[in-house]
PDB file of N, CA and C in Angstrom:
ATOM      1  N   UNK A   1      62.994  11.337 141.230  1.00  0.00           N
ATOM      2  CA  UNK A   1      61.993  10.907 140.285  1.00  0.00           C
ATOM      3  C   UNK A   1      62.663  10.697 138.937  1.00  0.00           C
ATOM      4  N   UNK A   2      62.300   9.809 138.311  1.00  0.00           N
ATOM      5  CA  UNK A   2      63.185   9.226 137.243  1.00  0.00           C
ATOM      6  C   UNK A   2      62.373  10.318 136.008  1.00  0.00           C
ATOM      7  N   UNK A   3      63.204  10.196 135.080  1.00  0.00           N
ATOM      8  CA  UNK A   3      62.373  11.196 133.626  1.00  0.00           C
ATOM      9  C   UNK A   3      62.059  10.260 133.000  1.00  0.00           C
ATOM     10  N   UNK A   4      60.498  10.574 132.358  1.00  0.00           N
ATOM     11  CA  UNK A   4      59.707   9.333 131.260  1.00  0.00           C
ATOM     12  C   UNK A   4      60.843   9.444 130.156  1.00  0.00           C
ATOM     13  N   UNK A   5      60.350   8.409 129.633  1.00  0.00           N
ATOM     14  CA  UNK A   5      61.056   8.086 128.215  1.00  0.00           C
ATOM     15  C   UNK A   5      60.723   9.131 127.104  1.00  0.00           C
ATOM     16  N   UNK A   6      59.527   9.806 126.729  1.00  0.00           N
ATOM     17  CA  UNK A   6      59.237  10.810 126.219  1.00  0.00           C
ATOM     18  C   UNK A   6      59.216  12.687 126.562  1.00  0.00           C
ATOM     19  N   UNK A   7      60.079  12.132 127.567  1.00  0.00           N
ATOM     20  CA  UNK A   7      60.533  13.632 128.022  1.00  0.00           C
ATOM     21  C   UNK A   7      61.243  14.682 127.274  1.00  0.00           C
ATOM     22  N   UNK A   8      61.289  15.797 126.673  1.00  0.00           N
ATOM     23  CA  UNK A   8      62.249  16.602 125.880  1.00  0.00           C
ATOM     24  C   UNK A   8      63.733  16.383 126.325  1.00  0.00           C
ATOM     25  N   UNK A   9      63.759  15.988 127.430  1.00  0.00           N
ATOM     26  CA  UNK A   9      65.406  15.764 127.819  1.00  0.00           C
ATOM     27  C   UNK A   9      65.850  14.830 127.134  1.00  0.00           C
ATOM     28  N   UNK A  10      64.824  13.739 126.559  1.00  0.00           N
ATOM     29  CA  UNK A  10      65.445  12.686 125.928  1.00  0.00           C
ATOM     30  C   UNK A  10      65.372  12.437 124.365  1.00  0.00           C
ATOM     31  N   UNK A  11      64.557  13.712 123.944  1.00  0.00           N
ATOM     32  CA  UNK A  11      64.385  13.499 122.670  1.00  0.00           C
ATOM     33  C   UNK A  11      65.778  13.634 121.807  1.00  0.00           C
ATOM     34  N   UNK A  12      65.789  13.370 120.242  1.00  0.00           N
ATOM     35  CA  UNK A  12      67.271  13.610 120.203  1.00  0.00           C
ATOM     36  C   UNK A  12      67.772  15.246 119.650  1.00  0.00           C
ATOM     37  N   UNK A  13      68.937  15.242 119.843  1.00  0.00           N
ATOM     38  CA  UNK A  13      69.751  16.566 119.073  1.00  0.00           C
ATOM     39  C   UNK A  13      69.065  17.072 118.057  1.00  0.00           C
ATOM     40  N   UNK A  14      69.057  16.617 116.714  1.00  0.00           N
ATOM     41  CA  UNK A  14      68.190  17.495 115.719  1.00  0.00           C
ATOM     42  C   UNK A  14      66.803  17.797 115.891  1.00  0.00           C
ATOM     43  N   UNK A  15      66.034  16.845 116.598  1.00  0.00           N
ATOM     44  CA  UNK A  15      64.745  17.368 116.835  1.00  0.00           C
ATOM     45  C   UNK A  15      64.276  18.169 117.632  1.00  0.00           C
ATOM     46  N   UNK A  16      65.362  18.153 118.291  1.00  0.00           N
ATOM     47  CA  UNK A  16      65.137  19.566 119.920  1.00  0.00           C
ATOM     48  C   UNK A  16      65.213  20.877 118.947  1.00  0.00           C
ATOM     49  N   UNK A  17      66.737  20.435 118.295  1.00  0.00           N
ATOM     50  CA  UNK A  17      66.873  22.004 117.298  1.00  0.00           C
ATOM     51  C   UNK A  17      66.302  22.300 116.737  1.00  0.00           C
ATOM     52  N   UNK A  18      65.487  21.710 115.807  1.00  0.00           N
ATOM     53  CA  UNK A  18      64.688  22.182 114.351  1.00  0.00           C
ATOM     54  C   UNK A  18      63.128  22.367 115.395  1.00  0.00           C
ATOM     55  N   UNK A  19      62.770  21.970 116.990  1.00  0.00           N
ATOM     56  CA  UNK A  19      61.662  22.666 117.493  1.00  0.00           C
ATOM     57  C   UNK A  19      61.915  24.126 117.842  1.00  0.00           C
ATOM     58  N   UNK A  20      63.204  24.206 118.253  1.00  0.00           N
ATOM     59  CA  UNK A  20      63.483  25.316 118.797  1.00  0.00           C
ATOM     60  C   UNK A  20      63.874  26.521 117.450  1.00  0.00           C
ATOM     61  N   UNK A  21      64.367  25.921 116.578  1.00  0.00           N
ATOM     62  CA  UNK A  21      64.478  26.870 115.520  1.00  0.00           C
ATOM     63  C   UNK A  21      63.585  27.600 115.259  1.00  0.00           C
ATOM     64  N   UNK A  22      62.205  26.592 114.744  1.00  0.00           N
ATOM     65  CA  UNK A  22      60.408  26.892 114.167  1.00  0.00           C
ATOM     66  C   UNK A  22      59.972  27.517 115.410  1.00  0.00           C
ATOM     67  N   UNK A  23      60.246  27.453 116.932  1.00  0.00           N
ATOM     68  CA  UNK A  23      59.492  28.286 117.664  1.00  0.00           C
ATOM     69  C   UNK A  23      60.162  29.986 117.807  1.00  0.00           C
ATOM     70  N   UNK A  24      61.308  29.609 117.597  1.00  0.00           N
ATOM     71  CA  UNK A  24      61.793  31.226 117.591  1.00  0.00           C
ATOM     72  C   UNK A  24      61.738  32.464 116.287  1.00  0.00           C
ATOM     73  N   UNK A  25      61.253  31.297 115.016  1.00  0.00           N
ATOM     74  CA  UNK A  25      60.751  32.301 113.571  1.00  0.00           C
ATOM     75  C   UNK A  25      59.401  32.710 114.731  1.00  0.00           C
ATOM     76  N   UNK A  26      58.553  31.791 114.894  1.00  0.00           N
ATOM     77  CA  UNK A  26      57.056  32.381 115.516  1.00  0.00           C
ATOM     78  C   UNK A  26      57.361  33.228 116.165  1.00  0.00           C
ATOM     79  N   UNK A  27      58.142  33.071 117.003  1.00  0.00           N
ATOM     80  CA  UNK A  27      58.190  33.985 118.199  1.00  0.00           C
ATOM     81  C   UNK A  27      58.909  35.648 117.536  1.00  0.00           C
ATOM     82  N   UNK A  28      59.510  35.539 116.829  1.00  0.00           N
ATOM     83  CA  UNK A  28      59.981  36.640 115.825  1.00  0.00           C
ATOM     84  C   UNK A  28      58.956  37.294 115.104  1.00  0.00           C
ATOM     85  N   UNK A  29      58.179  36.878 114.857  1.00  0.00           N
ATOM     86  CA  UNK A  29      57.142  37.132 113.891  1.00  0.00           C
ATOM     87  C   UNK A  29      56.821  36.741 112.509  1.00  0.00           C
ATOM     88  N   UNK A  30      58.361  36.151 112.084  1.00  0.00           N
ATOM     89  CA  UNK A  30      58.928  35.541 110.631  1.00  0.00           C
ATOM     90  C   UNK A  30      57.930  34.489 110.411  1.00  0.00           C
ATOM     91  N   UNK A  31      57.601  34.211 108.923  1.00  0.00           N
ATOM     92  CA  UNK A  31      57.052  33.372 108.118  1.00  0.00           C
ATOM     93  C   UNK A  31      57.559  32.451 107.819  1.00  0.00           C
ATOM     94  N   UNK A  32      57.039  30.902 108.417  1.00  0.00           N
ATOM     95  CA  UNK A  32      57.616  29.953 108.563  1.00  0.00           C
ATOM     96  C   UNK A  32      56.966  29.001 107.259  1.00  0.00           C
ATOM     97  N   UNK A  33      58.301  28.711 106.717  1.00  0.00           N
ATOM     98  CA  UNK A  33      57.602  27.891 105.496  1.00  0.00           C
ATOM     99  C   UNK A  33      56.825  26.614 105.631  1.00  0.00           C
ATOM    100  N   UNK A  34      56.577  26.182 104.122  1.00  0.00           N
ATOM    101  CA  UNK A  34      55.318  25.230 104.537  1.00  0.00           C
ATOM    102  C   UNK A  34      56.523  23.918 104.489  1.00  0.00           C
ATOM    103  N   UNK A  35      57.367  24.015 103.988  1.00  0.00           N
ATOM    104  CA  UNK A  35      57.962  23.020 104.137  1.00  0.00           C
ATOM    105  C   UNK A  35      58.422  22.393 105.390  1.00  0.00           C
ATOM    106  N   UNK A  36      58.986  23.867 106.222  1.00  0.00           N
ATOM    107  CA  UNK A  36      59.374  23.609 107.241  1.00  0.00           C
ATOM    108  C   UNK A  36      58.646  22.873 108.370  1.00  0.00           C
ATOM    109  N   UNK A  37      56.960  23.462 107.962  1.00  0.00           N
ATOM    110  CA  UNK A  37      56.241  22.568 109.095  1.00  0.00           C
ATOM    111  C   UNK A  37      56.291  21.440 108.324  1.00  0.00           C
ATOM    112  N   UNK A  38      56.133  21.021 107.190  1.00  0.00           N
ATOM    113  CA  UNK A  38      55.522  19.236 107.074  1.00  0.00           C
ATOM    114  C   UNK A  38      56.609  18.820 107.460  1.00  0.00           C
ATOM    115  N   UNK A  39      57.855  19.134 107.404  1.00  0.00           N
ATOM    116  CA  UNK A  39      58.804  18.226 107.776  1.00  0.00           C
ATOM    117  C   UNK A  39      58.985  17.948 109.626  1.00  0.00           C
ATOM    118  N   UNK A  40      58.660  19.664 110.022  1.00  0.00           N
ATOM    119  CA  UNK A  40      58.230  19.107 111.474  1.00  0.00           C
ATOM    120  C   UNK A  40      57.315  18.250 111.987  1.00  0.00           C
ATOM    121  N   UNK A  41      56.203  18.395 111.306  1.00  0.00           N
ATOM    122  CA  UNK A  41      55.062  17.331 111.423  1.00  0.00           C
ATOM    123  C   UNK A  41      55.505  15.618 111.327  1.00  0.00           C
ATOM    124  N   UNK A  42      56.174  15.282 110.140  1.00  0.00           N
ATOM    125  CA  UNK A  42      56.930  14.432 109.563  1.00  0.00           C
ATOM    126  C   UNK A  42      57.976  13.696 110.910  1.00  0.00           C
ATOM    127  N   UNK A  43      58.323  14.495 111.505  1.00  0.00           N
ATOM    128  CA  UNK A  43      59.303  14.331 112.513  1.00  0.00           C
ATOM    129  C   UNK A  43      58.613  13.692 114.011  1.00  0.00           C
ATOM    130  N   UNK A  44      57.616  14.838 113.690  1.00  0.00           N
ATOM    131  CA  UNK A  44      56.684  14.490 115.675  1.00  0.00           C
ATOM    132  C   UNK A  44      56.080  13.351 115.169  1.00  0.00           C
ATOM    133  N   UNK A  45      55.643  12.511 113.982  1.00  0.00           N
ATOM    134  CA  UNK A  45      54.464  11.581 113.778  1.00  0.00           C
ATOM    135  C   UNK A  45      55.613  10.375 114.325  1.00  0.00           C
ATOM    136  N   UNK A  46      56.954  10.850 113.525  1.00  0.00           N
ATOM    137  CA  UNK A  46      57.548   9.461 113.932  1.00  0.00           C
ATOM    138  C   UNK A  46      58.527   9.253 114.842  1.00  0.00           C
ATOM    139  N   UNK A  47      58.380  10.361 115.449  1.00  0.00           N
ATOM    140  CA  UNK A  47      58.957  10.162 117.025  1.00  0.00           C
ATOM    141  C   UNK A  47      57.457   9.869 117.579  1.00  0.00           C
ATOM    142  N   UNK A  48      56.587   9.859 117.546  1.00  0.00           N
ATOM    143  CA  UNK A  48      55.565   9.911 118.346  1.00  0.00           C
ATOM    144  C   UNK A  48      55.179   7.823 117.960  1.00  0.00           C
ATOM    145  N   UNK A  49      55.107   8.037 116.557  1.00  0.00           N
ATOM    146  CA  UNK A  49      55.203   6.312 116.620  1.00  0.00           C
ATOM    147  C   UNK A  49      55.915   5.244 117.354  1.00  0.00           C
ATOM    148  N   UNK A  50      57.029   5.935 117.723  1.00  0.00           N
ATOM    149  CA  UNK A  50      58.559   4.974 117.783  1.00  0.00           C
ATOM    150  C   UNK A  50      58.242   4.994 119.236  1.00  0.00           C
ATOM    151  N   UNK A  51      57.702   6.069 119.872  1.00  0.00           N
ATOM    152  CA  UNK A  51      57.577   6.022 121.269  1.00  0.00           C
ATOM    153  C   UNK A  51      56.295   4.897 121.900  1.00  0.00           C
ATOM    154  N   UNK A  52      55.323   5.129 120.629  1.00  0.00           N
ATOM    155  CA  UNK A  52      54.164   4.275 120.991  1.00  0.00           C
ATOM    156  C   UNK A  52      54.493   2.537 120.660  1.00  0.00           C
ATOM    157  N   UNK A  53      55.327   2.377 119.451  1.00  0.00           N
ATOM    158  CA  UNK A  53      55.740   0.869 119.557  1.00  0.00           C
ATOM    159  C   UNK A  53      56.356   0.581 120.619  1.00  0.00           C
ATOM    160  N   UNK A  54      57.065   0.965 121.490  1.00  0.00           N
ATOM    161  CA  UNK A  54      57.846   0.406 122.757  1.00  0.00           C
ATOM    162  C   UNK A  54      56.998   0.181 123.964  1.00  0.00           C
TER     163      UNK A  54
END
């Protein structure tokens, strides 16, 4: 079975990291800044665009 195009396997290098970074403060219990989410937010809108123009 082939992997979709929006699969985490295919997303790229920094965005895998900076999900996995922000899920392991949560998962720690640590206080995740506000910056840190808009910029994650910032990130999923336009990976999420780039996936929907194609």
């Amino acid at each position: 079975m082939s992997t979709p195009r929006g699969s985490p396997q295919r997303w790229p290098r920094p965005f895998s990291e900076h999900k996995r970074g922000l899920e392991g403060q949560w998962q720690r219990g640590e206080q995740v800044a506000t910056e840190d989410l808009r910029l994650a937010l910032q990130q999923y809108r336009s990976f999420f665009n780039r996936l929907l123009s194609t």
